[in-house]
PDB file of N, CA and C in Angstrom:
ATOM      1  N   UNK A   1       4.404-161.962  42.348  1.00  0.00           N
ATOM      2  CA  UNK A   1       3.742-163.223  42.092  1.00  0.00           C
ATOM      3  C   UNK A   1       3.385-163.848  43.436  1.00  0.00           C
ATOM      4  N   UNK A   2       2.172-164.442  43.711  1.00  0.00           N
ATOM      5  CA  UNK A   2       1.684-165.086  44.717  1.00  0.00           C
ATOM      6  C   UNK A   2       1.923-166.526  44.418  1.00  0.00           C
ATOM      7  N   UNK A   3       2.273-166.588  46.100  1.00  0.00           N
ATOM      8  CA  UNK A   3       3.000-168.487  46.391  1.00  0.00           C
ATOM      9  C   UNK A   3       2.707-169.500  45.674  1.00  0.00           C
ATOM     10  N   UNK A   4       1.374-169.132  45.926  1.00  0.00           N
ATOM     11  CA  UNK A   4       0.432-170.220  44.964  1.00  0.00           C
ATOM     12  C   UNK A   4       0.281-170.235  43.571  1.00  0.00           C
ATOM     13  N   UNK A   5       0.983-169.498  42.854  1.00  0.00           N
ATOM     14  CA  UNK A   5       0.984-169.056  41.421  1.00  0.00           C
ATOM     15  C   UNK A   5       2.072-169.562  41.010  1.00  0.00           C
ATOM     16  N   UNK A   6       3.075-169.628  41.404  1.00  0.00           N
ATOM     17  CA  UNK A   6       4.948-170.316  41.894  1.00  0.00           C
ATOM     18  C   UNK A   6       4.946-172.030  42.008  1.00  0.00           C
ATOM     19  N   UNK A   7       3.297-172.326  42.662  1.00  0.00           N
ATOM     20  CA  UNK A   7       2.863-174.008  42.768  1.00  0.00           C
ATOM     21  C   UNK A   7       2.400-174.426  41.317  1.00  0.00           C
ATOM     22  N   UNK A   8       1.873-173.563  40.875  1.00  0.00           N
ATOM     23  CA  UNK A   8       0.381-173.976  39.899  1.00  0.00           C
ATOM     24  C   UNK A   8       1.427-174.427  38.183  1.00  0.00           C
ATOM     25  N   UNK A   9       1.155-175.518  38.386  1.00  0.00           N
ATOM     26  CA  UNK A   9       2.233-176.349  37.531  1.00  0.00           C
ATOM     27  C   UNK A   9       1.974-175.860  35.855  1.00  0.00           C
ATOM     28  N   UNK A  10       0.706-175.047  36.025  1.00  0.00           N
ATOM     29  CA  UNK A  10       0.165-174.689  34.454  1.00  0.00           C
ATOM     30  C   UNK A  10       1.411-173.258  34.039  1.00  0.00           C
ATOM     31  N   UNK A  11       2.018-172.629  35.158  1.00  0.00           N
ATOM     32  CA  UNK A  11       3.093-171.680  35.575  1.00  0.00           C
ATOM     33  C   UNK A  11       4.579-171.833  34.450  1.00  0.00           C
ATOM     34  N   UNK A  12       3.997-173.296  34.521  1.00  0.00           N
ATOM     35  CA  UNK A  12       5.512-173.629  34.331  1.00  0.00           C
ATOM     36  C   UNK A  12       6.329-172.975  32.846  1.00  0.00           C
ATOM     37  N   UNK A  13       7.530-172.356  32.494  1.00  0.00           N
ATOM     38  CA  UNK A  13       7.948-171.523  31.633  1.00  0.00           C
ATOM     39  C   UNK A  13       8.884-172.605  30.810  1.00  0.00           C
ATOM     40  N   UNK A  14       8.904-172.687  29.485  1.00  0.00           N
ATOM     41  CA  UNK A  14      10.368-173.000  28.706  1.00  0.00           C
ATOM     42  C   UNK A  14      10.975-172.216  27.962  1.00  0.00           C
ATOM     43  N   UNK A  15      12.009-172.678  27.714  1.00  0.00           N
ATOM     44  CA  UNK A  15      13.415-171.885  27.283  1.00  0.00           C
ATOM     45  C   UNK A  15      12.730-172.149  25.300  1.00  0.00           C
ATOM     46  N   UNK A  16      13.308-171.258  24.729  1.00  0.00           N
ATOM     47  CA  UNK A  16      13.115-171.855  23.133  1.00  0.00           C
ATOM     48  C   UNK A  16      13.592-173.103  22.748  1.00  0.00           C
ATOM     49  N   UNK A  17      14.537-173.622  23.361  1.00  0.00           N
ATOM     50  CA  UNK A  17      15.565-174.467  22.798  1.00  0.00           C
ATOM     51  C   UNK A  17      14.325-175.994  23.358  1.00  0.00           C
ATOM     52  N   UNK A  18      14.086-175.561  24.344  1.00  0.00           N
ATOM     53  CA  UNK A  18      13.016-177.059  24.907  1.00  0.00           C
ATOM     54  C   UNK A  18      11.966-176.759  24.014  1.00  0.00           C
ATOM     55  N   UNK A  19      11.202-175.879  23.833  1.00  0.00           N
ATOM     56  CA  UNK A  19      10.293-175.764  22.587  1.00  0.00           C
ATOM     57  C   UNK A  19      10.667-176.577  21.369  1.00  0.00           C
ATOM     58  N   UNK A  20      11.867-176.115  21.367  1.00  0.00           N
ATOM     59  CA  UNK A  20      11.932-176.405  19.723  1.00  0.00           C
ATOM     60  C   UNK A  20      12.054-177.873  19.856  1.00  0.00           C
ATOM     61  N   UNK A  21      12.723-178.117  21.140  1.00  0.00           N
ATOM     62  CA  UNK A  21      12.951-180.116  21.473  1.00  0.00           C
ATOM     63  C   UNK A  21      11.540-180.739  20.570  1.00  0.00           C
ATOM     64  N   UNK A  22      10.735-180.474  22.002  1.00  0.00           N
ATOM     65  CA  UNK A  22       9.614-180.610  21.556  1.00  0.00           C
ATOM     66  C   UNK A  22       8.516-180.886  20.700  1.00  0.00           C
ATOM     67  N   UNK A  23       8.932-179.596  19.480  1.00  0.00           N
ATOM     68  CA  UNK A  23       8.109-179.703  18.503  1.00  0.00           C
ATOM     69  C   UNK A  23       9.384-180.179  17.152  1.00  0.00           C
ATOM     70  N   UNK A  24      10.346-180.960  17.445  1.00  0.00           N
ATOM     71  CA  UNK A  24      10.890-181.085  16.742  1.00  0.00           C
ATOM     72  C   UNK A  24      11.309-180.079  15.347  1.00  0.00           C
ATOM     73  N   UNK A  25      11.562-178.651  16.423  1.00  0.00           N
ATOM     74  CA  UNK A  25      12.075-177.494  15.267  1.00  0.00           C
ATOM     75  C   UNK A  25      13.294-177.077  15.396  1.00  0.00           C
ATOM     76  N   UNK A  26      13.930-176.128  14.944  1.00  0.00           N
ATOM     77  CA  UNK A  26      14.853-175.477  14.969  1.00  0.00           C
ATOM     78  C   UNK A  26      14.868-174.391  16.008  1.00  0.00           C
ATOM     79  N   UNK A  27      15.580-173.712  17.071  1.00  0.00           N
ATOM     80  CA  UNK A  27      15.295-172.317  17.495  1.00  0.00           C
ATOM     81  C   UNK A  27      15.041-170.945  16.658  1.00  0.00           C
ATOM     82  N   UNK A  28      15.321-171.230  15.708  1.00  0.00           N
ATOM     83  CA  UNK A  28      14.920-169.951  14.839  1.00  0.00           C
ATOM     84  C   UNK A  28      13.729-169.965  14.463  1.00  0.00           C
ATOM     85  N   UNK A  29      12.835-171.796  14.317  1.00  0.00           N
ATOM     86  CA  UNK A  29      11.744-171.463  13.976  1.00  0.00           C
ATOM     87  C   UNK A  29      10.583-170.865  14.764  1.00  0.00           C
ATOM     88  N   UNK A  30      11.320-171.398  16.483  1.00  0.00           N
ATOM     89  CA  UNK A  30      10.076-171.478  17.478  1.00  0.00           C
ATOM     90  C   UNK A  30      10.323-169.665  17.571  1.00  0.00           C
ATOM     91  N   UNK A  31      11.513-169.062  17.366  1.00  0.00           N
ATOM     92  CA  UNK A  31      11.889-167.474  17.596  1.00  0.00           C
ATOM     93  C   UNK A  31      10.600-167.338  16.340  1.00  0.00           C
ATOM     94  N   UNK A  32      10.892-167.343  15.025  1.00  0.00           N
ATOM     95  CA  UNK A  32      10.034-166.960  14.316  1.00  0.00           C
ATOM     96  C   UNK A  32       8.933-166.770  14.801  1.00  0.00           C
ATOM     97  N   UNK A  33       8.394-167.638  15.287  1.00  0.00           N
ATOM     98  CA  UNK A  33       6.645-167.882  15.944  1.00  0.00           C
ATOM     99  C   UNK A  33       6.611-166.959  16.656  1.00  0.00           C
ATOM    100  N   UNK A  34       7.441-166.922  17.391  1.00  0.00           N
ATOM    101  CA  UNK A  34       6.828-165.910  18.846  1.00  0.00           C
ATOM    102  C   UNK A  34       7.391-164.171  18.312  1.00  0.00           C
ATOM    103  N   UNK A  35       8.081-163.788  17.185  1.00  0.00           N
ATOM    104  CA  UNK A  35       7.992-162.756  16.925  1.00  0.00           C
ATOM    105  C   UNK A  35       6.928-162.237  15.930  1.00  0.00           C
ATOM    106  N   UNK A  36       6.310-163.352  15.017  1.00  0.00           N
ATOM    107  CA  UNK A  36       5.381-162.985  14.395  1.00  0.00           C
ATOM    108  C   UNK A  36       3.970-163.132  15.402  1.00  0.00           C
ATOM    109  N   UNK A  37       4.247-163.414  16.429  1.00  0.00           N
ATOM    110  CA  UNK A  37       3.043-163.854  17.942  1.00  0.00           C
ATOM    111  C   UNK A  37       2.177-164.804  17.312  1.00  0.00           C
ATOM    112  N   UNK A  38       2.368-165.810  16.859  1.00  0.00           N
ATOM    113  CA  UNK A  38       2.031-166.801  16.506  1.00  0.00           C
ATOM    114  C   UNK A  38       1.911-167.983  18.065  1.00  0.00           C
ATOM    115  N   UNK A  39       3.348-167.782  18.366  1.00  0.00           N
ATOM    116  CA  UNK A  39       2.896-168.728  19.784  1.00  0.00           C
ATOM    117  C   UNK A  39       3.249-167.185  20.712  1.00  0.00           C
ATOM    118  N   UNK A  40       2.832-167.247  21.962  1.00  0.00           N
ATOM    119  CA  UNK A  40       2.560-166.387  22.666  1.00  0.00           C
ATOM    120  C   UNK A  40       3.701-166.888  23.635  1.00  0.00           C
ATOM    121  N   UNK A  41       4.938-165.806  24.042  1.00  0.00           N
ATOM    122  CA  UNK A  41       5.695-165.906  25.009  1.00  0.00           C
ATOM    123  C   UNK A  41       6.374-163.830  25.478  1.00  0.00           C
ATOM    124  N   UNK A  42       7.028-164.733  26.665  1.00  0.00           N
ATOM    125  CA  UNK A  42       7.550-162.980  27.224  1.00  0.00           C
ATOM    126  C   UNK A  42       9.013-162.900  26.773  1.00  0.00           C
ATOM    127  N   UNK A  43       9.546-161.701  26.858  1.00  0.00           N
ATOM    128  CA  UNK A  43      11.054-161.398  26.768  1.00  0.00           C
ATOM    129  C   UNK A  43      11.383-161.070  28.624  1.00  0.00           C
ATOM    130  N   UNK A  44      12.570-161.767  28.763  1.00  0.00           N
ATOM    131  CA  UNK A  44      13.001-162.136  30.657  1.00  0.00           C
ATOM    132  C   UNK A  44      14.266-162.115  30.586  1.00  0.00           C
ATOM    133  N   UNK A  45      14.631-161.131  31.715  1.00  0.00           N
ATOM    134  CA  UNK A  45      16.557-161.383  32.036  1.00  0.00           C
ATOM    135  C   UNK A  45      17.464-160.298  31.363  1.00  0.00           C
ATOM    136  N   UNK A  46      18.623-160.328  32.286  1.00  0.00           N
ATOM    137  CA  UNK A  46      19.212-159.487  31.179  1.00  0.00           C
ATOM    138  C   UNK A  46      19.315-159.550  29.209  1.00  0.00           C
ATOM    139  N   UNK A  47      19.617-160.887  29.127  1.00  0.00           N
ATOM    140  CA  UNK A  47      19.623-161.431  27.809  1.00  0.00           C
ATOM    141  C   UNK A  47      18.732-161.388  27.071  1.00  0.00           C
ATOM    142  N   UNK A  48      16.891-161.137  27.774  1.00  0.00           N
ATOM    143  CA  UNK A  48      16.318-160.384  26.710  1.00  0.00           C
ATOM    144  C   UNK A  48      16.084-162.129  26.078  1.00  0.00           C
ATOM    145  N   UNK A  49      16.238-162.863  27.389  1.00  0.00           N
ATOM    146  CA  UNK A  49      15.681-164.190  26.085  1.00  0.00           C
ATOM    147  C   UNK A  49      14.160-163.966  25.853  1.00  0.00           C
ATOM    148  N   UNK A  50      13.473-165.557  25.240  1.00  0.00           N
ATOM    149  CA  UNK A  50      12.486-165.460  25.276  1.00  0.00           C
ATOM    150  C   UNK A  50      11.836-167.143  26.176  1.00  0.00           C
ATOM    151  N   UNK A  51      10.805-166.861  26.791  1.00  0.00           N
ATOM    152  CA  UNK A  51      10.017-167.733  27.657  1.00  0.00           C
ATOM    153  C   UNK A  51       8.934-168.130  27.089  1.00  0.00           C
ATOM    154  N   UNK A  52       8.411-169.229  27.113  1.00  0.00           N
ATOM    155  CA  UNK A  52       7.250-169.950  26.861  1.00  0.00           C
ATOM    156  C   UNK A  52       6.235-170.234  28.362  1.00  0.00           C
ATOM    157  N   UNK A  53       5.593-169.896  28.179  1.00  0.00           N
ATOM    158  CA  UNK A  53       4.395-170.722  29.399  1.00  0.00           C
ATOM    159  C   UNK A  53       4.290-171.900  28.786  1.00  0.00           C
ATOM    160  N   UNK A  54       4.038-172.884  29.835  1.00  0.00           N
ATOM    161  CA  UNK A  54       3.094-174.615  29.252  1.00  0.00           C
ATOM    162  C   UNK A  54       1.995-174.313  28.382  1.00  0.00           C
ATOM    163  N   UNK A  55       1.054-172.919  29.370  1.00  0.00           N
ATOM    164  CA  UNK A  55      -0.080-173.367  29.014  1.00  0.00           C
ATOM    165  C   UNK A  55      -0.484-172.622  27.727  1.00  0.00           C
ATOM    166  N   UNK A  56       0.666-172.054  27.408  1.00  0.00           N
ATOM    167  CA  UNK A  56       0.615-171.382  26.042  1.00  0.00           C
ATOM    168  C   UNK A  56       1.255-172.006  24.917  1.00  0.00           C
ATOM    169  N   UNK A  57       1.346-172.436  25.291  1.00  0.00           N
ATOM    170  CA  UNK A  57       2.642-173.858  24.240  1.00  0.00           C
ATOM    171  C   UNK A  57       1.229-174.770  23.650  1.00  0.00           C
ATOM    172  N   UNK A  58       0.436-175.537  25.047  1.00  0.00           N
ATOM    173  CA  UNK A  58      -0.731-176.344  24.853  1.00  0.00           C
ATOM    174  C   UNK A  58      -1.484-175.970  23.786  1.00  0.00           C
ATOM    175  N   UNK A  59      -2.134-174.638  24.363  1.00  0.00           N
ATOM    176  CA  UNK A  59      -2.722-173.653  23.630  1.00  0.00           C
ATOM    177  C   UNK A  59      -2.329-173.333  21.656  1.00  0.00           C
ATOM    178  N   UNK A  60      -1.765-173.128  21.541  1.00  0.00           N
ATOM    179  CA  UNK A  60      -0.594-173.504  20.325  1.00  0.00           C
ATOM    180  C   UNK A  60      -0.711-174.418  19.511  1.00  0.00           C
ATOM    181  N   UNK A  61      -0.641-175.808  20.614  1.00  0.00           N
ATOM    182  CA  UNK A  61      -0.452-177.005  19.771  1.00  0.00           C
ATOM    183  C   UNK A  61      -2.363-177.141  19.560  1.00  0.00           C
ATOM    184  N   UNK A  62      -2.821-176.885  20.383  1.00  0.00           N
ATOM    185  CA  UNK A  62      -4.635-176.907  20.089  1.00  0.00           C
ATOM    186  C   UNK A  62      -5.217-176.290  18.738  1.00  0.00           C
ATOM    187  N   UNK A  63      -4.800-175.109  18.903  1.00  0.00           N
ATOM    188  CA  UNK A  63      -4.843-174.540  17.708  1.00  0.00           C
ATOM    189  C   UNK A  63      -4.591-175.165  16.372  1.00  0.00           C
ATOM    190  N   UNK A  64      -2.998-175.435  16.102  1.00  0.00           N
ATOM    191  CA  UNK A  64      -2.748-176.682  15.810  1.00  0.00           C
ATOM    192  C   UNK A  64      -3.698-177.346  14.693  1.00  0.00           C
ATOM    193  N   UNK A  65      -4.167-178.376  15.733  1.00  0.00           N
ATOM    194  CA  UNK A  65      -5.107-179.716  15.808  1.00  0.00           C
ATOM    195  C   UNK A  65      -6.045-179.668  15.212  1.00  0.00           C
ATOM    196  N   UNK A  66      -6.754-178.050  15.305  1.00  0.00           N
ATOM    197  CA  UNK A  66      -8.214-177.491  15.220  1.00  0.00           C
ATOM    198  C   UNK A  66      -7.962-176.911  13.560  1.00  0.00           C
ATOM    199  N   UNK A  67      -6.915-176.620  13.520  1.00  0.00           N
ATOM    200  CA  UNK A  67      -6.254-175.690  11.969  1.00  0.00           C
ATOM    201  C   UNK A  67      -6.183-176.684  10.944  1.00  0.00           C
ATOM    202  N   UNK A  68      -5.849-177.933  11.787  1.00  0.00           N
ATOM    203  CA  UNK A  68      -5.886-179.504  10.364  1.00  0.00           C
ATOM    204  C   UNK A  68      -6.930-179.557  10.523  1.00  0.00           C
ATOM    205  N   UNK A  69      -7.679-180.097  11.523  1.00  0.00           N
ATOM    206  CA  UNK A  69      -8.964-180.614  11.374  1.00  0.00           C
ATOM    207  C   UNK A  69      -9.752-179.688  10.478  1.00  0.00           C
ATOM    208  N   UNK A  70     -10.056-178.167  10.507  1.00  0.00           N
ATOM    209  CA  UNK A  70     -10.636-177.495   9.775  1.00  0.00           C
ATOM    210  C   UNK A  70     -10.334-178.054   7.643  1.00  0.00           C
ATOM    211  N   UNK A  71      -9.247-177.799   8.026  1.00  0.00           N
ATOM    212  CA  UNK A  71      -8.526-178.287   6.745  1.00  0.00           C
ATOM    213  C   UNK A  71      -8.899-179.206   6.253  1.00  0.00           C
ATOM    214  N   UNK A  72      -8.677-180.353   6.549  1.00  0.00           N
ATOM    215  CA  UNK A  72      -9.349-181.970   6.289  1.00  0.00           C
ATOM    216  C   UNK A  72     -10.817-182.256   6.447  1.00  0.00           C
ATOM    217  N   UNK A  73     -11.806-181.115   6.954  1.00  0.00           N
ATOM    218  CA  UNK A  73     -13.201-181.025   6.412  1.00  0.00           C
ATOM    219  C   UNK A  73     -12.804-180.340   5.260  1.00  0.00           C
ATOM    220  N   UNK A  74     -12.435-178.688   4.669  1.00  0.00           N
ATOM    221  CA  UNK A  74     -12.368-177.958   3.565  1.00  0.00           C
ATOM    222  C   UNK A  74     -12.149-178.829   2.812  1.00  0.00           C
ATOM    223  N   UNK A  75     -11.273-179.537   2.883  1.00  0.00           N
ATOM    224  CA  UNK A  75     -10.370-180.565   1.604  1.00  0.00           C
ATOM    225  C   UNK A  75     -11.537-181.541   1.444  1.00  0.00           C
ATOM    226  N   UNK A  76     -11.704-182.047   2.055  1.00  0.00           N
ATOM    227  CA  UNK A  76     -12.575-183.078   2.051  1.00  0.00           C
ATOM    228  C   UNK A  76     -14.076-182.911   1.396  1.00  0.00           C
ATOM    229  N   UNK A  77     -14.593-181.686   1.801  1.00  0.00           N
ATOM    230  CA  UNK A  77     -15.690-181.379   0.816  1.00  0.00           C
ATOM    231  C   UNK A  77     -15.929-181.318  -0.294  1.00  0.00           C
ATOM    232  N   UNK A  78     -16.993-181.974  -0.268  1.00  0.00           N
ATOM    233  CA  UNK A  78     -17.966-182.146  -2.394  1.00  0.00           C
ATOM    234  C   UNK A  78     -18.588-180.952  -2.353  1.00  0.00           C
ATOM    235  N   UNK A  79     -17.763-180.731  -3.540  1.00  0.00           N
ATOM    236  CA  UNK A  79     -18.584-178.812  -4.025  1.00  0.00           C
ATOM    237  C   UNK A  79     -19.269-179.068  -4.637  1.00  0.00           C
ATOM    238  N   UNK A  80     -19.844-180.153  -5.590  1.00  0.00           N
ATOM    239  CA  UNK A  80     -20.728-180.391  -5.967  1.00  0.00           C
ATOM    240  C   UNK A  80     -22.395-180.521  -5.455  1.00  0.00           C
ATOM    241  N   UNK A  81     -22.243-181.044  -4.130  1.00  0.00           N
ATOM    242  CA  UNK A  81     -23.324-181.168  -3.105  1.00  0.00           C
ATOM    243  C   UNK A  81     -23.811-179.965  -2.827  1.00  0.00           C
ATOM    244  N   UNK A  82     -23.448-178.587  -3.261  1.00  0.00           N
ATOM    245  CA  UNK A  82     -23.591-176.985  -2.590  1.00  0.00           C
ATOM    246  C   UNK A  82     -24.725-176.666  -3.003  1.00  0.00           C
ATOM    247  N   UNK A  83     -25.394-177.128  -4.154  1.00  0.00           N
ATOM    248  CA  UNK A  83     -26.522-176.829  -4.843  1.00  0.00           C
ATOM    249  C   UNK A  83     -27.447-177.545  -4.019  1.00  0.00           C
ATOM    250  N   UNK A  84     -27.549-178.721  -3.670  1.00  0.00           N
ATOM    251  CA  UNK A  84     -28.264-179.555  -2.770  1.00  0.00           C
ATOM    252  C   UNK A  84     -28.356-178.291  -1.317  1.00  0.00           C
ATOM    253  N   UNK A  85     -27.934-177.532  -0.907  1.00  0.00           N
ATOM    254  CA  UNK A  85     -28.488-176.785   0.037  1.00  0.00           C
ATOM    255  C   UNK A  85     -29.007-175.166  -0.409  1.00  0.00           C
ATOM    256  N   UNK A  86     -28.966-175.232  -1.560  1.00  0.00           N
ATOM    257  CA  UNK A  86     -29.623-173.408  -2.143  1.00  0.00           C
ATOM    258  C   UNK A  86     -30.512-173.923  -3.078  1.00  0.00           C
ATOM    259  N   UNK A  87     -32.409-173.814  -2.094  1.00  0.00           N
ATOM    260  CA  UNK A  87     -32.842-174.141  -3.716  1.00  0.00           C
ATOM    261  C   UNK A  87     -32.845-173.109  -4.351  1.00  0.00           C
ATOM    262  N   UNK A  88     -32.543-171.731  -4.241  1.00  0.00           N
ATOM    263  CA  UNK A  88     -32.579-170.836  -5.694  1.00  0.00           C
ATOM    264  C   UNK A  88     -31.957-171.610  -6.498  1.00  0.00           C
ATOM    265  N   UNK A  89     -31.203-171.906  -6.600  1.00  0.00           N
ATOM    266  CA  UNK A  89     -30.109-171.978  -7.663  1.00  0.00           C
ATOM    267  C   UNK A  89     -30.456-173.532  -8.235  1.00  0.00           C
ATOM    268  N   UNK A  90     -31.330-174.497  -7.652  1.00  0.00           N
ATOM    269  CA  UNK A  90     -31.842-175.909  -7.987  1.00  0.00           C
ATOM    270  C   UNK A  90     -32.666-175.705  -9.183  1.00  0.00           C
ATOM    271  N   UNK A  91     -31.883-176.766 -10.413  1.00  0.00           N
ATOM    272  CA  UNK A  91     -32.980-176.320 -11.865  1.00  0.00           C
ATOM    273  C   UNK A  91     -34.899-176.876 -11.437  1.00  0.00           C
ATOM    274  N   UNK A  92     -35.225-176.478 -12.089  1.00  0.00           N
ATOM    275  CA  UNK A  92     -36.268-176.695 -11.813  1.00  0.00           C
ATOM    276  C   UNK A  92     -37.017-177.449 -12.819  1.00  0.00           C
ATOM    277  N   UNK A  93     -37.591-178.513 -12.652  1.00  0.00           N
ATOM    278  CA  UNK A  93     -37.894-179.061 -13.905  1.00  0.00           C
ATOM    279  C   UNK A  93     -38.941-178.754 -14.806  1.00  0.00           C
ATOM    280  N   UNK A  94     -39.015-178.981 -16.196  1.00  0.00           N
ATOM    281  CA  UNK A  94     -39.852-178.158 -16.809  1.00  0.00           C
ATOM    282  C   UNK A  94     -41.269-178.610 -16.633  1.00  0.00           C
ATOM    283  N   UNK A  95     -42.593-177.831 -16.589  1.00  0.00           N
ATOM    284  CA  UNK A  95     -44.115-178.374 -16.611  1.00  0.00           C
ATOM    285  C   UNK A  95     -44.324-178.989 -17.031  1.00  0.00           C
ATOM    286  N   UNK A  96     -45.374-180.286 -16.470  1.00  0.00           N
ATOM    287  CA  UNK A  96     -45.709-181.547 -17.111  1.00  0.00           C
ATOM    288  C   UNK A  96     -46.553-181.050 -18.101  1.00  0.00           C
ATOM    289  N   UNK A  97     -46.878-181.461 -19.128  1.00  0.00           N
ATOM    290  CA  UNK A  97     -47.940-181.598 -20.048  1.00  0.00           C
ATOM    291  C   UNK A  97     -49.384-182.316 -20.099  1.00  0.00           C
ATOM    292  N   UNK A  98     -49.002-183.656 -18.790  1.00  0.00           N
ATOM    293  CA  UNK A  98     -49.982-184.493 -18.718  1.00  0.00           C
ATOM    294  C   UNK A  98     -51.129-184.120 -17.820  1.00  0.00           C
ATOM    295  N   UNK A  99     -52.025-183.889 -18.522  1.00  0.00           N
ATOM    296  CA  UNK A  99     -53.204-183.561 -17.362  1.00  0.00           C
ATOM    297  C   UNK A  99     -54.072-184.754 -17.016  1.00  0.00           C
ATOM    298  N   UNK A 100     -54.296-185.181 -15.720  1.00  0.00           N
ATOM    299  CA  UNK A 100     -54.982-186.194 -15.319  1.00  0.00           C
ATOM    300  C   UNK A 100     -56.489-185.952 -14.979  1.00  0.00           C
TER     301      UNK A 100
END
């Protein structure tokens, strides 16, 4: 690792247990995550723990943010309005009769 990589505060690693502080979980849940690679971390040390980067934690919680927000448009949508963008499928009204 270069010096400057050792500075770069985005570097910075946590333990599961500060994760889980964090996101107000359990350690088994934040373990869950990172064995299903849900959040992205390394195995370090004899013990074979596991490490978090910051900037993968961030990353995570972005995802997150972006996973409700998606959600709360889906939810939020009128399926009714769907026809309003396909006119195939718009009835069509029947021929006037009136000739002018």
């Amino acid at each position: 690792m270069e010096p400057q990589d050792r500075e770069r505060p985005d570097r910075l690693f946590l333990a599961v247990s500060q994760v889980a502080q964090m996101l107000s979980l359990d350690d088994g849940e934040i373990e869950g995550l990172l064995e299903r690679g849900e959040l992205r971390g390394i195995r370090i040390g004899t013990r074979d723990e596991w490490r978090i980067e910051r900037s993968e934690l961030d990353s995570y919680i972005e995802a997150k943010y972006e996973e409700a927000r998606r959600s709360a448009l889906f939810n939020g949508f009128d399926f009714g309005a769907v026809s309003d963008f396909d006119q195939r499928r718009r009835p069509t009204p029947p021929p006037s009769d009136d000739i002018d």
